[in-house]
N, C-alpha and C. Protein backbone atom coordinates (compact mmCIF):
# COMPACT_ATOMS: atom_id res chain seq x y z
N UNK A 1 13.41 -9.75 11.12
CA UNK A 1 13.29 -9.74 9.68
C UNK A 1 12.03 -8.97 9.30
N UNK A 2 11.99 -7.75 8.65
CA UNK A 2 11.05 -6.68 7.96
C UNK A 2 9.56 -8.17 7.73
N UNK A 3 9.89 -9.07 6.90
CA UNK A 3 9.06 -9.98 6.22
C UNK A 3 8.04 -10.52 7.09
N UNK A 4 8.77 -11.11 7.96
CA UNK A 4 8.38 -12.11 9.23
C UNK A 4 7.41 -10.97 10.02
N UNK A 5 7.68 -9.44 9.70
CA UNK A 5 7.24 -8.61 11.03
C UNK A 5 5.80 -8.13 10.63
N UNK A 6 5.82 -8.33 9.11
CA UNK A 6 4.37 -8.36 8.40
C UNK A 6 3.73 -9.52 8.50
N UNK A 7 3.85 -10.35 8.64
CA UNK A 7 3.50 -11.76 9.05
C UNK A 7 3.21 -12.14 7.68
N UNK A 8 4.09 -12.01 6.58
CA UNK A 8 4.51 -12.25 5.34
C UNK A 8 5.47 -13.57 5.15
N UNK A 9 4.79 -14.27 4.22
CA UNK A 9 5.77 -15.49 3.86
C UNK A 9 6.46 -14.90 2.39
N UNK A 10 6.98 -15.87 2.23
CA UNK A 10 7.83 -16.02 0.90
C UNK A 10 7.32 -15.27 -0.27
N UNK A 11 6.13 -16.01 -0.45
CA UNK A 11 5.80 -15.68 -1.80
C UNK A 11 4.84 -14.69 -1.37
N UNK A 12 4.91 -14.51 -0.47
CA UNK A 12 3.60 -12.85 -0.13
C UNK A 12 4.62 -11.76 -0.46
N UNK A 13 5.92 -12.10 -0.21
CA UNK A 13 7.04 -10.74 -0.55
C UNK A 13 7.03 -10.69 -2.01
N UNK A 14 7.45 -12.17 -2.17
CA UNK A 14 7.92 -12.55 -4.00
C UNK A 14 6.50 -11.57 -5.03
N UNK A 15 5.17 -11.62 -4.64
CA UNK A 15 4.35 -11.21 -5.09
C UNK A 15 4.13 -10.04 -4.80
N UNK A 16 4.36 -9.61 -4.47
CA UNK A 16 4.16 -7.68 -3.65
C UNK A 16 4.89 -7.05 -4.51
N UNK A 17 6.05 -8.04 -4.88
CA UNK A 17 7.66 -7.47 -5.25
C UNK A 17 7.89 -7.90 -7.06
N UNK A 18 6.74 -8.21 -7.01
CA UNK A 18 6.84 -9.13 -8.56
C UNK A 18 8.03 -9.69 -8.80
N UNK A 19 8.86 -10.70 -8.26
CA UNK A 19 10.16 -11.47 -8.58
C UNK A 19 9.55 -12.57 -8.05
N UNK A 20 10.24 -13.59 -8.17
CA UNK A 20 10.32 -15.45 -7.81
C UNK A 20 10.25 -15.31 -6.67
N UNK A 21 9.75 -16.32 -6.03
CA UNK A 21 10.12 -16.89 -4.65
C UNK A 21 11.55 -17.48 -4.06
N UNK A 22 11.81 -17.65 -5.42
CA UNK A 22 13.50 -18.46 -5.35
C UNK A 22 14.18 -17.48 -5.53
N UNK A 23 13.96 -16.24 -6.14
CA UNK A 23 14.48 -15.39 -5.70
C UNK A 23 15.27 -14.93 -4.05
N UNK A 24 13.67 -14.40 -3.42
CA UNK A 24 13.67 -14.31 -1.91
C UNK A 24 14.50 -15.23 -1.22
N UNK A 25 14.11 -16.49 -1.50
CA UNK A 25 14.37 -17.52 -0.52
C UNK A 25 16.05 -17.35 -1.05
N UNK A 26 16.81 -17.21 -1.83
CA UNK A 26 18.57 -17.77 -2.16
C UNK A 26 18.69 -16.43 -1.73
N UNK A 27 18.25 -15.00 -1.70
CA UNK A 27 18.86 -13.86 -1.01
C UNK A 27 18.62 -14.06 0.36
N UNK A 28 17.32 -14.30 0.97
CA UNK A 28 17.35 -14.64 2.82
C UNK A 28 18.50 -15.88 3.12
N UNK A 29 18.71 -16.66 2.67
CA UNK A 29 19.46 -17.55 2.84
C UNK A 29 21.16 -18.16 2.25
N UNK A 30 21.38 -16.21 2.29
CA UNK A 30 22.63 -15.72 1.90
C UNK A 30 23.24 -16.73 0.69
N UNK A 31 22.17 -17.01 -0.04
CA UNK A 31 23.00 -18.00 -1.65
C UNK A 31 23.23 -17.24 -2.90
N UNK A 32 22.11 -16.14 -2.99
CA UNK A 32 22.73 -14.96 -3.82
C UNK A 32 22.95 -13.65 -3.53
N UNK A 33 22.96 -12.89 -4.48
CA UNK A 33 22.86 -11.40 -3.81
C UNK A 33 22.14 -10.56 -4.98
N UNK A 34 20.65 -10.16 -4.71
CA UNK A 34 20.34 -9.85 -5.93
C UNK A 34 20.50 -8.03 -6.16
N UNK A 35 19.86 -7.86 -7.67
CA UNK A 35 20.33 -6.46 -8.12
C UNK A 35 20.15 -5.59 -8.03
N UNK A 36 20.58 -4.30 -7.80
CA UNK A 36 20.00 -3.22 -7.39
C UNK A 36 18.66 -2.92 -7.64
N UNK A 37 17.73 -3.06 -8.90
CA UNK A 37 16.31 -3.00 -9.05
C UNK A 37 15.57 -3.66 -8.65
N UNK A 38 15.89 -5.23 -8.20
CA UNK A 38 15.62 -6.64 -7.48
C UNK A 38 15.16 -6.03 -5.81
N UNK A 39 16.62 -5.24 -5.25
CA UNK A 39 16.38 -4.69 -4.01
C UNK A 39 15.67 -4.17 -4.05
N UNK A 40 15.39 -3.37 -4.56
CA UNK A 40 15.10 -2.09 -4.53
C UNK A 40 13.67 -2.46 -4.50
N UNK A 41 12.81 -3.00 -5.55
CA UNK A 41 11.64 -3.99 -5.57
C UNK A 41 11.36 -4.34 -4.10
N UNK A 42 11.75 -5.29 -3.58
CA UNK A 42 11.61 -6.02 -2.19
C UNK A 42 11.63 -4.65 -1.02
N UNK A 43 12.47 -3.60 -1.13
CA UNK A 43 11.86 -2.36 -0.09
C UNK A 43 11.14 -2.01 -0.39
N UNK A 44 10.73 -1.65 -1.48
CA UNK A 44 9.40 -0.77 -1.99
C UNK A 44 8.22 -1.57 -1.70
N UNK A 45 8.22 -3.06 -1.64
CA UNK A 45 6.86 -3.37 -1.35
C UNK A 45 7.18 -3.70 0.49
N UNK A 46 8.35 -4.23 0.67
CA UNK A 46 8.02 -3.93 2.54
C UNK A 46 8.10 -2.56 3.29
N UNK A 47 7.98 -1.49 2.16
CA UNK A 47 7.40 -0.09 2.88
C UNK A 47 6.30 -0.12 2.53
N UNK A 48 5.67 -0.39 1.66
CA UNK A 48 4.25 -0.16 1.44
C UNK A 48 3.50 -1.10 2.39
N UNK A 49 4.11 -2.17 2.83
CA UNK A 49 3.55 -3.37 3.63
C UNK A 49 3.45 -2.68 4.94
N UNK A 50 4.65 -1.51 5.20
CA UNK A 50 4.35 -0.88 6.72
C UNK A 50 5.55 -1.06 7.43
N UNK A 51 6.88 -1.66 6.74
CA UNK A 51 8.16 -1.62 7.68
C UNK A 51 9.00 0.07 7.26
N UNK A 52 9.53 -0.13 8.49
CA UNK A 52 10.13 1.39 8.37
C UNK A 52 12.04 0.87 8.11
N UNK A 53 12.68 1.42 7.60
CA UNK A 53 14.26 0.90 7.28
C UNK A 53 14.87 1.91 7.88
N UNK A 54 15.61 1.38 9.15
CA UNK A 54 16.37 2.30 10.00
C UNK A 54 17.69 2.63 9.98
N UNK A 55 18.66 3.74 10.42
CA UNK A 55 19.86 3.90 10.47
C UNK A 55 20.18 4.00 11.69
N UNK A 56 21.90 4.48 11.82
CA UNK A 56 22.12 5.31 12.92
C UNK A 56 22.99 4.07 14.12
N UNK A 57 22.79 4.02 14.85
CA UNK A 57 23.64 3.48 15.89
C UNK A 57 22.84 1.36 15.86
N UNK A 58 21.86 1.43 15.58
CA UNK A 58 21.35 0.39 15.60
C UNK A 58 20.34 0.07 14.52
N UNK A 59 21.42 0.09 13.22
CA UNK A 59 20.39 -0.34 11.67
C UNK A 59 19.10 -1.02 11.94
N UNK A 60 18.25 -1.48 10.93
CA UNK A 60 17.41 -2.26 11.30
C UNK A 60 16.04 -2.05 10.43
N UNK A 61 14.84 -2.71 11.13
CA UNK A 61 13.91 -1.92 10.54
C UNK A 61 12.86 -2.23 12.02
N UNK A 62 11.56 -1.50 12.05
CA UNK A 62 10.37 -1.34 12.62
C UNK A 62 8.97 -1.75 11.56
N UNK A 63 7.99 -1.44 12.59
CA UNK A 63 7.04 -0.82 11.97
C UNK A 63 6.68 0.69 11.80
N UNK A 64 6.19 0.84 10.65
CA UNK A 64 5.54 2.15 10.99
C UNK A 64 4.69 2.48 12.07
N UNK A 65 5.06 3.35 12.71
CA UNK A 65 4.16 3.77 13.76
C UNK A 65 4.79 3.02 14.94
N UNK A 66 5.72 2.42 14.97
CA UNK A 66 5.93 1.83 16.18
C UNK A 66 6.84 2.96 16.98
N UNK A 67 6.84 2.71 18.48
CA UNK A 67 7.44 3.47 19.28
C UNK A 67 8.92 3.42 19.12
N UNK A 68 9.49 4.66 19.12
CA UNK A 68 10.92 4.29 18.58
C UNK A 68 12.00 3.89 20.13
């Protein structure tokens, strides 16, 4: 999990990302599905945090800078 790999809790995302915590927590815990600007929010601050969002044969994410 991108979150966990920043050694980011809940509300360290929720706040990065300016949305709720209850937010985070009902999308990690597959209860909602939030909105495209919602997403979109939550990558923009776990790229700035330093995760990289991967494609290709094995989706995923890293860190930046990590060995691929």
């Amino acid at each position: 999990m991108a979150r966990a790999a920043l050694g980011w809790g809940i509300r360290d995302l929720a706040a990065r990302a300016n949305i709720s915590a209850t937010t985070v927590t009902r999308f990690e815990n597959g209860l909602s599905e939030p909105n495209k600007l919602t997403l979109l929010a939550m990558q923009r601050a776990l790229e700035d945090g330093g995760v990289e969002f991967t494609n290709g044969d094995q989706p995923g994410v890293r860190l930046k800078g990590a060995k691929k």
